[in-house]
N, C-alpha and C. Protein backbone atom coordinates (compact mmCIF):
# COMPACT_ATOMS: atom_id res chain seq x y z
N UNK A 1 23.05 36.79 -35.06
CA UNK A 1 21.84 36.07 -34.77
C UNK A 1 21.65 36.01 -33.26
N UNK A 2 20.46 36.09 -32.82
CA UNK A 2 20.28 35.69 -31.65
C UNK A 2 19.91 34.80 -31.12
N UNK A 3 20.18 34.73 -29.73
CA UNK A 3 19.79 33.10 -29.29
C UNK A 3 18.43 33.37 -29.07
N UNK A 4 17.83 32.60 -28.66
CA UNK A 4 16.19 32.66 -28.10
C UNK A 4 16.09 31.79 -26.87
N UNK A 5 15.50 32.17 -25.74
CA UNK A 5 15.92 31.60 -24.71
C UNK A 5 14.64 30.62 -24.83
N UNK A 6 15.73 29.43 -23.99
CA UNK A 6 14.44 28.22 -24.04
C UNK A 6 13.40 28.10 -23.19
N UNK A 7 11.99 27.91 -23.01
CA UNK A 7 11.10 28.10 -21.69
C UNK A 7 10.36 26.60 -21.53
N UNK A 8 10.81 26.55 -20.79
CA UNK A 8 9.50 24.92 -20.41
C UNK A 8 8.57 25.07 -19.79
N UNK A 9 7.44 24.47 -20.00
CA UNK A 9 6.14 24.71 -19.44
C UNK A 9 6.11 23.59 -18.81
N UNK A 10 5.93 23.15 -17.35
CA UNK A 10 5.94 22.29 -17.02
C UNK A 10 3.96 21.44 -16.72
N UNK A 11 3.55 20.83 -16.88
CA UNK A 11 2.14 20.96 -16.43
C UNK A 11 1.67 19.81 -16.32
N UNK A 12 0.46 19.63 -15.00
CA UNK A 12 0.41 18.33 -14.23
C UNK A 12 -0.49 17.39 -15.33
N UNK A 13 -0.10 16.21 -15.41
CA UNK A 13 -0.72 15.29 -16.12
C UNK A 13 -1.12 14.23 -15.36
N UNK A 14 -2.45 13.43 -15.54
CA UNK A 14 -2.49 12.32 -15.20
C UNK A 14 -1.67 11.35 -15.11
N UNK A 15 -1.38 10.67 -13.92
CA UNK A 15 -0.58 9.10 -14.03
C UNK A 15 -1.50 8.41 -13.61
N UNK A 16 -1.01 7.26 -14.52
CA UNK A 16 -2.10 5.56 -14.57
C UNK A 16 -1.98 4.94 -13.18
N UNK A 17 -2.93 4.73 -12.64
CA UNK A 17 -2.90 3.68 -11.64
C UNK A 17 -3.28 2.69 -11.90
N UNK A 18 -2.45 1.44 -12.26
CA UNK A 18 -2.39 0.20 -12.20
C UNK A 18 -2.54 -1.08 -11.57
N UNK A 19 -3.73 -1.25 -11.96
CA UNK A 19 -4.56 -2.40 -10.63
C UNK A 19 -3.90 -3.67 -11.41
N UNK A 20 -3.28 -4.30 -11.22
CA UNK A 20 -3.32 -5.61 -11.44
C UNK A 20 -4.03 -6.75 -10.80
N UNK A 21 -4.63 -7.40 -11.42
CA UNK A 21 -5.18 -8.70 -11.14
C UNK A 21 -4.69 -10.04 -11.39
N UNK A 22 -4.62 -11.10 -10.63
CA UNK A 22 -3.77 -12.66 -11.09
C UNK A 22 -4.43 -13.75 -10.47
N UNK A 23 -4.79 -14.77 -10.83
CA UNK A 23 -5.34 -15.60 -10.56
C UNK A 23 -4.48 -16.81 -10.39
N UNK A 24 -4.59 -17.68 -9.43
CA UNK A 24 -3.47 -18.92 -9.21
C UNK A 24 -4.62 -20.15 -8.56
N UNK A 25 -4.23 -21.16 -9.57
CA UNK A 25 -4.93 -21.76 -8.85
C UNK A 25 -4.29 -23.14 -8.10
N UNK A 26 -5.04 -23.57 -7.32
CA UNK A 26 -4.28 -23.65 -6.23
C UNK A 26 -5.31 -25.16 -5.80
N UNK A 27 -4.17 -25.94 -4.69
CA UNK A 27 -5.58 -27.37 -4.00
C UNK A 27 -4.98 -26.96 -2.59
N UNK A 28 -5.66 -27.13 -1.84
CA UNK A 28 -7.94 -27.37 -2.03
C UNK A 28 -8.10 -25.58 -2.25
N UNK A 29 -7.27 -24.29 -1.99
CA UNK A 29 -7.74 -23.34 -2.39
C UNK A 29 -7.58 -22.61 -3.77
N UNK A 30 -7.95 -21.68 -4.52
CA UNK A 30 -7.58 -21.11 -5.36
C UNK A 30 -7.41 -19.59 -4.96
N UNK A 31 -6.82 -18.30 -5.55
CA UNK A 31 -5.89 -17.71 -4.77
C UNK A 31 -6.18 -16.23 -6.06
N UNK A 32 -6.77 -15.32 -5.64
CA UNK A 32 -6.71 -14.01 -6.34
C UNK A 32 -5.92 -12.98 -5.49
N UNK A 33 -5.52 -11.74 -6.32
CA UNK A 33 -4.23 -11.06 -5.69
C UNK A 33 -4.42 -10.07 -6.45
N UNK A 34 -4.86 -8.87 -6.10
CA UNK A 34 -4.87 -7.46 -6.82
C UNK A 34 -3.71 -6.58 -6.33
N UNK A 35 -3.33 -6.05 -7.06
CA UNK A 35 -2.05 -5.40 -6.66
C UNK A 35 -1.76 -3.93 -7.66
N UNK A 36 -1.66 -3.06 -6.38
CA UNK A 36 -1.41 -1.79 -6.99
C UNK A 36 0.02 -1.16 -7.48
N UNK A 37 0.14 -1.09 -8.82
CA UNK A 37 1.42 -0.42 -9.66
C UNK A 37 1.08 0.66 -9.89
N UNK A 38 2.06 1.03 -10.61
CA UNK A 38 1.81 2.45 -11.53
C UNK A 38 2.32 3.90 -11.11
N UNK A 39 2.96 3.48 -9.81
CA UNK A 39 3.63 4.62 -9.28
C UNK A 39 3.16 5.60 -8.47
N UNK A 40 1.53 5.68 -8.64
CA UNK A 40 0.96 6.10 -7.38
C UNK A 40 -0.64 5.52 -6.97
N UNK A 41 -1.19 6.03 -5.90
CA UNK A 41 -2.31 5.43 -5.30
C UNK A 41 -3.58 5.36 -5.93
N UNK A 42 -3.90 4.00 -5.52
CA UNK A 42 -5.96 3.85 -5.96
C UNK A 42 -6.66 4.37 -5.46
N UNK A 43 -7.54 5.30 -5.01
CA UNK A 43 -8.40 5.69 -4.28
C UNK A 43 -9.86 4.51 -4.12
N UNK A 44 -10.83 4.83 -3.11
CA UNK A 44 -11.56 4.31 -2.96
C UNK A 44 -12.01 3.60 -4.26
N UNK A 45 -12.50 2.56 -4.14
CA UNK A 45 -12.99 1.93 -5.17
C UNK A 45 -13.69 0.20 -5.39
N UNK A 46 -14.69 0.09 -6.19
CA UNK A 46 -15.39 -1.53 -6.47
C UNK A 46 -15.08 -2.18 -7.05
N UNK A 47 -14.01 -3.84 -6.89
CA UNK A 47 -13.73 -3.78 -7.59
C UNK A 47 -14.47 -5.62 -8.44
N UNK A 48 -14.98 -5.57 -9.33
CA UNK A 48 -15.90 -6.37 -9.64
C UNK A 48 -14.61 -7.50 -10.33
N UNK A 49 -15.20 -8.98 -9.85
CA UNK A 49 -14.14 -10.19 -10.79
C UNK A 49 -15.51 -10.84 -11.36
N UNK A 50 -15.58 -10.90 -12.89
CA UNK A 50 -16.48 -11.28 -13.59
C UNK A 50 -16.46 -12.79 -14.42
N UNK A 51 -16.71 -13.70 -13.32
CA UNK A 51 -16.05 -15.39 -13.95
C UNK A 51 -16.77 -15.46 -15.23
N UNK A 52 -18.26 -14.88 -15.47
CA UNK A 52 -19.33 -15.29 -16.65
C UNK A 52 -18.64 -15.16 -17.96
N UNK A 53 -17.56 -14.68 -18.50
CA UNK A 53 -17.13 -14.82 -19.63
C UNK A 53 -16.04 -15.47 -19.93
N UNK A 54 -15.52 -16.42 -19.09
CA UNK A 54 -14.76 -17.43 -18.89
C UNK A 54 -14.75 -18.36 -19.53
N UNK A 55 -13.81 -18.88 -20.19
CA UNK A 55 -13.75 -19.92 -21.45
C UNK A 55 -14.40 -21.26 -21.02
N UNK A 56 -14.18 -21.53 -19.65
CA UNK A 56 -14.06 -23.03 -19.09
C UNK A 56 -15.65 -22.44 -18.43
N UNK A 57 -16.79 -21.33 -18.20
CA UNK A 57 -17.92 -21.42 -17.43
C UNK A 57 -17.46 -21.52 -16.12
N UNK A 58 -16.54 -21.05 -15.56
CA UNK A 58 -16.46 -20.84 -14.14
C UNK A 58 -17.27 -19.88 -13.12
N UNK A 59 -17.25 -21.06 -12.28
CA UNK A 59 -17.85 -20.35 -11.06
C UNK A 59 -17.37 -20.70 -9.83
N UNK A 60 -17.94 -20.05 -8.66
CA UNK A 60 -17.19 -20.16 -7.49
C UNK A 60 -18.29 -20.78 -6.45
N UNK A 61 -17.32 -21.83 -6.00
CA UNK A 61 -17.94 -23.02 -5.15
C UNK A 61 -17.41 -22.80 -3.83
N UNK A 62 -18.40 -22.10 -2.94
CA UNK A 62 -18.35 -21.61 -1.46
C UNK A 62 -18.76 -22.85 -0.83
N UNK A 63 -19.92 -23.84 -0.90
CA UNK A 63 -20.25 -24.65 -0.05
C UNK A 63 -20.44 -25.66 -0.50
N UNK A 64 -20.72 -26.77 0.28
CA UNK A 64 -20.65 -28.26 0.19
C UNK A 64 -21.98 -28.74 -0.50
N UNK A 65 -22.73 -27.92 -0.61
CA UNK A 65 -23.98 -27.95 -1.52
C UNK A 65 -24.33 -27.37 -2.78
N UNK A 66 -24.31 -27.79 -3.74
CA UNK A 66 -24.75 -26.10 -4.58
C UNK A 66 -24.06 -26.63 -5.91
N UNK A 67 -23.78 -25.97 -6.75
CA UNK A 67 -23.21 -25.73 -8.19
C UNK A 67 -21.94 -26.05 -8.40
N UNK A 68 -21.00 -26.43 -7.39
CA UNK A 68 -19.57 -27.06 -7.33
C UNK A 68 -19.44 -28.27 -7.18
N UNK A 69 -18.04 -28.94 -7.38
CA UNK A 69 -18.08 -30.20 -7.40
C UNK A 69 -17.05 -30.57 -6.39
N UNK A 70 -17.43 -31.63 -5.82
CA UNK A 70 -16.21 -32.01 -4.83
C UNK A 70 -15.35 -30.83 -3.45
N UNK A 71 -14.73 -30.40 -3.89
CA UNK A 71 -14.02 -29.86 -2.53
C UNK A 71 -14.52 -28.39 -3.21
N UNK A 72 -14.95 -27.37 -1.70
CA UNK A 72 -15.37 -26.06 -1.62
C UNK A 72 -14.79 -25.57 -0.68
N UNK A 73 -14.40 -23.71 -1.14
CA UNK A 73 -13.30 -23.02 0.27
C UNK A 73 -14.54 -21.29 0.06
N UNK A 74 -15.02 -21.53 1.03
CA UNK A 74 -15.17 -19.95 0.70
C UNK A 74 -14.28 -18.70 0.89
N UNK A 75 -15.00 -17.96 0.35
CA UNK A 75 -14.36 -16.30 0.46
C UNK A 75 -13.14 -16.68 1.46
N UNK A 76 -12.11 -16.32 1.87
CA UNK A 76 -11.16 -15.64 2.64
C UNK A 76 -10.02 -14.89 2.63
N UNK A 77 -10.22 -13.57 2.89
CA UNK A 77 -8.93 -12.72 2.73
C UNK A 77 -7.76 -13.26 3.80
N UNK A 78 -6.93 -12.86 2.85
CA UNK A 78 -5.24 -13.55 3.03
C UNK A 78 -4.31 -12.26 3.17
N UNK A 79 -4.67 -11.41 2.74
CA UNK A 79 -3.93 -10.41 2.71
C UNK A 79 -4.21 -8.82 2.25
N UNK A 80 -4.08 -7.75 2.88
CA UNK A 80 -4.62 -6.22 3.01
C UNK A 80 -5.94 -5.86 3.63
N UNK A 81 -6.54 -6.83 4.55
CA UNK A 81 -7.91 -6.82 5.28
C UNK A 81 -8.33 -5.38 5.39
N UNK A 82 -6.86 -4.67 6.11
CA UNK A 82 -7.17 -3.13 6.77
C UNK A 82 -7.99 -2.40 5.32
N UNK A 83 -7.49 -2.83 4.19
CA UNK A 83 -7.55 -1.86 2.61
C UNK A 83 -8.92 -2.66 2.23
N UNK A 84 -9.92 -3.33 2.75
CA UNK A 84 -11.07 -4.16 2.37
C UNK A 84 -11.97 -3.48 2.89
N UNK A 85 -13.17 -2.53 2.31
CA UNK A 85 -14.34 -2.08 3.21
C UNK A 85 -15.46 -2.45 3.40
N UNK A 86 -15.63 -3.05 2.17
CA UNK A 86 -16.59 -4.26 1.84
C UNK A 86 -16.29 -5.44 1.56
N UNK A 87 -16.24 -6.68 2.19
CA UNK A 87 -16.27 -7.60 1.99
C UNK A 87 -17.26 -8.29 0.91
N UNK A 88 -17.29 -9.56 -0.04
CA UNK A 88 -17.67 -9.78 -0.82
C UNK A 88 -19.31 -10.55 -0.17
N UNK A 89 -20.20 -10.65 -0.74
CA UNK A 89 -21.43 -12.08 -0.80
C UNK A 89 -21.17 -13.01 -1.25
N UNK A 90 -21.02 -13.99 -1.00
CA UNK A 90 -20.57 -14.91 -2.71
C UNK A 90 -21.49 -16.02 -2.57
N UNK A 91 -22.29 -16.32 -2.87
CA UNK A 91 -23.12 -17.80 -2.80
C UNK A 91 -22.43 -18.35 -4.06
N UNK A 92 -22.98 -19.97 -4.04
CA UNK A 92 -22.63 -20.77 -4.05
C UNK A 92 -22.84 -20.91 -5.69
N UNK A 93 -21.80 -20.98 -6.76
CA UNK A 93 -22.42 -21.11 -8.15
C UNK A 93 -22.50 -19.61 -8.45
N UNK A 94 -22.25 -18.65 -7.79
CA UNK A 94 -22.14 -17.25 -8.34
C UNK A 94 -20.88 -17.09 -9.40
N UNK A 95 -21.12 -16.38 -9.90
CA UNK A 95 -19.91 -15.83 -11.26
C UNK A 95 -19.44 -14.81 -11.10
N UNK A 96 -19.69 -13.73 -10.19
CA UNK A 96 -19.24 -12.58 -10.12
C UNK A 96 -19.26 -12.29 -8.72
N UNK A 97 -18.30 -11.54 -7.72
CA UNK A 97 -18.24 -10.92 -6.72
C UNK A 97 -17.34 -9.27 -6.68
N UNK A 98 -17.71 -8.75 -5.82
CA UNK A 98 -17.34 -7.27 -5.92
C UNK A 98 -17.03 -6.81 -4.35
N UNK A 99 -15.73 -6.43 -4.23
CA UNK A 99 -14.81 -6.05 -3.40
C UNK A 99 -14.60 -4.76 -3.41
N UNK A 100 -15.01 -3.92 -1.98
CA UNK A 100 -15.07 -2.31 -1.97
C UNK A 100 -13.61 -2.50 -1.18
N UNK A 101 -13.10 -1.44 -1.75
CA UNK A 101 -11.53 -1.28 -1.37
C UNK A 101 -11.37 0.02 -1.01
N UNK A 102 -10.60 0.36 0.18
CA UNK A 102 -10.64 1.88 0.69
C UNK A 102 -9.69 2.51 -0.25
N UNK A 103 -8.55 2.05 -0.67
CA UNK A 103 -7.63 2.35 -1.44
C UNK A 103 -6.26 1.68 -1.59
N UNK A 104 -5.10 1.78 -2.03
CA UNK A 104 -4.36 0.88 -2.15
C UNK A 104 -3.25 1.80 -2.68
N UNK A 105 -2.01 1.87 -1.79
CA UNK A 105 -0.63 2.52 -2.15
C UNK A 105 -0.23 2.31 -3.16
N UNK A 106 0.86 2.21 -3.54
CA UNK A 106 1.91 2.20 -4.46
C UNK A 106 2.27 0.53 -4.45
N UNK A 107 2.20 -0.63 -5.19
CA UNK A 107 2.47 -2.12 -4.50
C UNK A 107 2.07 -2.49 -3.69
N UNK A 108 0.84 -1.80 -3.23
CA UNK A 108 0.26 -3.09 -1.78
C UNK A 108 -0.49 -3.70 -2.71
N UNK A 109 -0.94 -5.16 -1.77
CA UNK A 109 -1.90 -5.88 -2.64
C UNK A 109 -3.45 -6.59 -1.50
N UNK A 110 -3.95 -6.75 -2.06
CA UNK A 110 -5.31 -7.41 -1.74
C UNK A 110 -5.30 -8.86 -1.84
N UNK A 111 -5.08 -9.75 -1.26
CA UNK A 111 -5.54 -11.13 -1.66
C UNK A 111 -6.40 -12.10 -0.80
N UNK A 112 -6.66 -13.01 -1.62
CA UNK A 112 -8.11 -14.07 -1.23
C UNK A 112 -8.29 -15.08 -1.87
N UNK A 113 -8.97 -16.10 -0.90
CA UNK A 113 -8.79 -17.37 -1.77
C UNK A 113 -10.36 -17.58 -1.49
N UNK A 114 -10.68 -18.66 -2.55
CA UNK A 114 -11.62 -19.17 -2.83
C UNK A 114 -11.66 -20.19 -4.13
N UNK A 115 -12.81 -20.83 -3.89
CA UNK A 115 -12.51 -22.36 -4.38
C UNK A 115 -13.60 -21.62 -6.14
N UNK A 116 -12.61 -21.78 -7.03
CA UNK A 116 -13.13 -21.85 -8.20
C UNK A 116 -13.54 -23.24 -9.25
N UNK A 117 -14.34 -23.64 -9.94
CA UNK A 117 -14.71 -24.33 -10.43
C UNK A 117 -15.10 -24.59 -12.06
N UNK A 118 -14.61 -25.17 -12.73
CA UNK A 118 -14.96 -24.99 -14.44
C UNK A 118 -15.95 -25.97 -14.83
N UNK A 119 -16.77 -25.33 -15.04
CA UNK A 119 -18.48 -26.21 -15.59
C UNK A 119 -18.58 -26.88 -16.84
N UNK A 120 -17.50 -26.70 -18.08
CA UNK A 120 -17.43 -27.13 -19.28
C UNK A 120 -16.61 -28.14 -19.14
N UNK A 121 -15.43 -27.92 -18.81
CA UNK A 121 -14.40 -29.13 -19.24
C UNK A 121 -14.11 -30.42 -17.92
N UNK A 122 -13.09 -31.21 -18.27
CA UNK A 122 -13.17 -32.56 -17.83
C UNK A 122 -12.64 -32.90 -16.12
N UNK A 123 -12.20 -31.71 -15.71
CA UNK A 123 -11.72 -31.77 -14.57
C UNK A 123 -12.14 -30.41 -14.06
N UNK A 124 -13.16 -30.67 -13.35
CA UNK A 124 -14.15 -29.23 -12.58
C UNK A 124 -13.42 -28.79 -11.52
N UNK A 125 -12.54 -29.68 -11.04
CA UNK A 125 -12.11 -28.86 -9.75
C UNK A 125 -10.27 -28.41 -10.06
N UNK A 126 -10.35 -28.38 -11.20
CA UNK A 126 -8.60 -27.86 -11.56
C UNK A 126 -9.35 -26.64 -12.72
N UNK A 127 -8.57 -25.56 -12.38
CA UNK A 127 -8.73 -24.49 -13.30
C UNK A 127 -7.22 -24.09 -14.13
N UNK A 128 -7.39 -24.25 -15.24
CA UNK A 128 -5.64 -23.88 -16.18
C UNK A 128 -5.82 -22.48 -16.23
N UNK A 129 -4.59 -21.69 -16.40
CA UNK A 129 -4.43 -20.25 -16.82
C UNK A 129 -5.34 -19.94 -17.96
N UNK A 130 -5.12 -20.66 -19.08
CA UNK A 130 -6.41 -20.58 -19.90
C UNK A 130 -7.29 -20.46 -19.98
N UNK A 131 -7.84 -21.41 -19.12
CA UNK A 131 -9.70 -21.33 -18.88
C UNK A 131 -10.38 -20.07 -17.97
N UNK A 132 -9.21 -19.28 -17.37
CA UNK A 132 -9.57 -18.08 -16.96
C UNK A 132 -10.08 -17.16 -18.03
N UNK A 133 -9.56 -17.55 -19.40
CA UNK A 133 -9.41 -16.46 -20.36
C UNK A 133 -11.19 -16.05 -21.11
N UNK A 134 -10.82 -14.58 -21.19
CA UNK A 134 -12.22 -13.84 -20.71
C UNK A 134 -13.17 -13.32 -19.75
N UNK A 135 -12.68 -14.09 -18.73
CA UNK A 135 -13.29 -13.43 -17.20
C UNK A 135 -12.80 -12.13 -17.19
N UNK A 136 -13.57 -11.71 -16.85
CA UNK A 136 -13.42 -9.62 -16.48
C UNK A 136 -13.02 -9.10 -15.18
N UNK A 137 -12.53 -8.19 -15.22
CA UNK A 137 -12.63 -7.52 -13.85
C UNK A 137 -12.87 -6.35 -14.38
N UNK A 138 -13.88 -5.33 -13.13
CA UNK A 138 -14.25 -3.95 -13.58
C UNK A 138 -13.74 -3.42 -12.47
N UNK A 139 -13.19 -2.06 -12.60
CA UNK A 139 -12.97 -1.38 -11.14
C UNK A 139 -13.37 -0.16 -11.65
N UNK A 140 -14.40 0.34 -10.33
CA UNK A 140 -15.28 1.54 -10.32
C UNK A 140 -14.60 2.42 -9.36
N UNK A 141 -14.33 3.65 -9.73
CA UNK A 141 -14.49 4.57 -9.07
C UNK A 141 -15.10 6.19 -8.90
N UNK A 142 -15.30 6.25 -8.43
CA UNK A 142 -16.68 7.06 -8.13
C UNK A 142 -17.77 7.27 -9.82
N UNK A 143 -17.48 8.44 -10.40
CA UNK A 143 -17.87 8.32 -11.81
C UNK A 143 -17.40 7.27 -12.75
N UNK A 144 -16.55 7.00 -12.57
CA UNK A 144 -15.97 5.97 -13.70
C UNK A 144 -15.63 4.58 -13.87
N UNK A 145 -15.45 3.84 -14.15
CA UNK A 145 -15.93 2.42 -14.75
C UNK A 145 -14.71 2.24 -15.34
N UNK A 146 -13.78 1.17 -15.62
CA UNK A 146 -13.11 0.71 -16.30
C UNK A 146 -13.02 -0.75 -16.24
N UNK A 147 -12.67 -1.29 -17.41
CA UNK A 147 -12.48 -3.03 -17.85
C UNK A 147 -11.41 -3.54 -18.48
N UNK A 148 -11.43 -4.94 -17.60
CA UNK A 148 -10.07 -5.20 -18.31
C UNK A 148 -10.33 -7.08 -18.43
N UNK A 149 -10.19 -8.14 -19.23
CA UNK A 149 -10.27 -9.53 -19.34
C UNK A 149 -8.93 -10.06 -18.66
N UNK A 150 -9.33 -10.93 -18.45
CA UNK A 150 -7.81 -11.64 -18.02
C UNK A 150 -7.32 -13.00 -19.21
N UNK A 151 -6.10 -12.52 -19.63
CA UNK A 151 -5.36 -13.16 -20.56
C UNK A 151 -5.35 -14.79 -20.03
N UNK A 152 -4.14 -15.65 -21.22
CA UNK A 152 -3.97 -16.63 -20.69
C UNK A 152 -2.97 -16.74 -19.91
N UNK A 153 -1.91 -15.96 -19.86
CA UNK A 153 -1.24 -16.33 -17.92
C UNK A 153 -2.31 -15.94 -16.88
N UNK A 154 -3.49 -15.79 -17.10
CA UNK A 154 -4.48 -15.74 -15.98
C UNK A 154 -4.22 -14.29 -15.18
N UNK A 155 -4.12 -13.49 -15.79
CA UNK A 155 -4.12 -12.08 -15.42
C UNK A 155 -4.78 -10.69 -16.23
N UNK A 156 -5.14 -10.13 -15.14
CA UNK A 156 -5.91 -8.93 -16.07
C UNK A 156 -5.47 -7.67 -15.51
N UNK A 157 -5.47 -6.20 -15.96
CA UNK A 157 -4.62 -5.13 -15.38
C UNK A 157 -5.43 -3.91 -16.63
N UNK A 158 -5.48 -3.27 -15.51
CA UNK A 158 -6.67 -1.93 -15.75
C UNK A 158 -5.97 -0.77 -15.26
N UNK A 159 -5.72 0.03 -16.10
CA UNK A 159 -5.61 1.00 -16.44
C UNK A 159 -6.26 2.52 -15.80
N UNK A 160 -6.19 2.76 -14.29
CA UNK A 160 -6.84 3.77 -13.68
C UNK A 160 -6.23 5.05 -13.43
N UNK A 161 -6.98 6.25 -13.87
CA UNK A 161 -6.45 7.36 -13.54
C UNK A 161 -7.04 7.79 -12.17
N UNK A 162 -5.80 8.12 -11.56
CA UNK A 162 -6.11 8.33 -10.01
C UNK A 162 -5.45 9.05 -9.59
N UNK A 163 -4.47 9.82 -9.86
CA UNK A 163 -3.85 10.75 -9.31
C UNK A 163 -2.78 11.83 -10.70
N UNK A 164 -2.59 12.56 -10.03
CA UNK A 164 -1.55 13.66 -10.78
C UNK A 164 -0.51 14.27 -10.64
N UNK A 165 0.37 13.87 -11.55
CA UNK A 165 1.79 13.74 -11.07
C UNK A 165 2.43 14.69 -11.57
């Protein structure tokens, strides 16, 4: 009998780039943190946090006037400024803001605080891991679109193909 020699085909496949998202909330600020896993890089990209489907009706309370209650922090990045190309708009009582990001290594992260607020339940200016649950985040890049909700440990994590390994 003969042997048959073995041949491997080796051939490049997509790897996931893994945006994670986490929410902490926090006094007097509350505290978002995107962070890149997955073993290799995000490329340019938008990346949308969608409070409107939020169990508790959250929104984000920038100023001392407006749709929030009691204490307000606006927008401020805390961390990866250089990786920020667009900074957010956020008025006051908005539900959604969108963050253009140049790209993001292997574990760097993005973070920012801002004062979140829950419109349904009994304490508007404390947000639980829970009451995050259903808020979205979308991250766009160039053609493509992807979504992801954030659970009840208050985190959400999307699934991007971005490179080839």
């Amino acid at each position: 009998m003969k042997a048959l020699p073995v041949v491997a085909v080796l051939i490049a496949s997509p790897a996931l780039a893994d945006l994670e998202i986490r929410f902490e909330e926090g006094a007097p600020k509350d505290r978002f943190t995107l962070t890149q896993m997955g073993g290799c890089a995000l490329g340019p990209s938008a990346i949308t946090i969608d409070l409107g489907g939020s169990a508790a009706g959250l929104i984000f309370d920038v100023t001392g006037s407006g749709a929030g209650v009691e204490v307000f922090q606006p927008f401020e990045l805390t961390a990866g400024a250089g990786q920020v190309s667009t900074p957010p708009a956020v008025r006051d009582g908005d539900t959604a803001l969108t963050l253009g990001v140049t790209g993001l290594s292997d574990g760097q992260s993005v973070a920012f605080t801002i004062d979140v607020d829950d419109t349904l339940g009994t304490r508007a200016i404390t947000v639980s891991d829970a009451e995050i649950t259903g808020a979205s985040v979308v991250l766009t890049q160039r053609d493509t679109t992807r979504r992801a909700t954030f659970d009840a440990t208050a985190t959400a994590q999307i699934a991007a193909p971005d490179c080839v390994s």
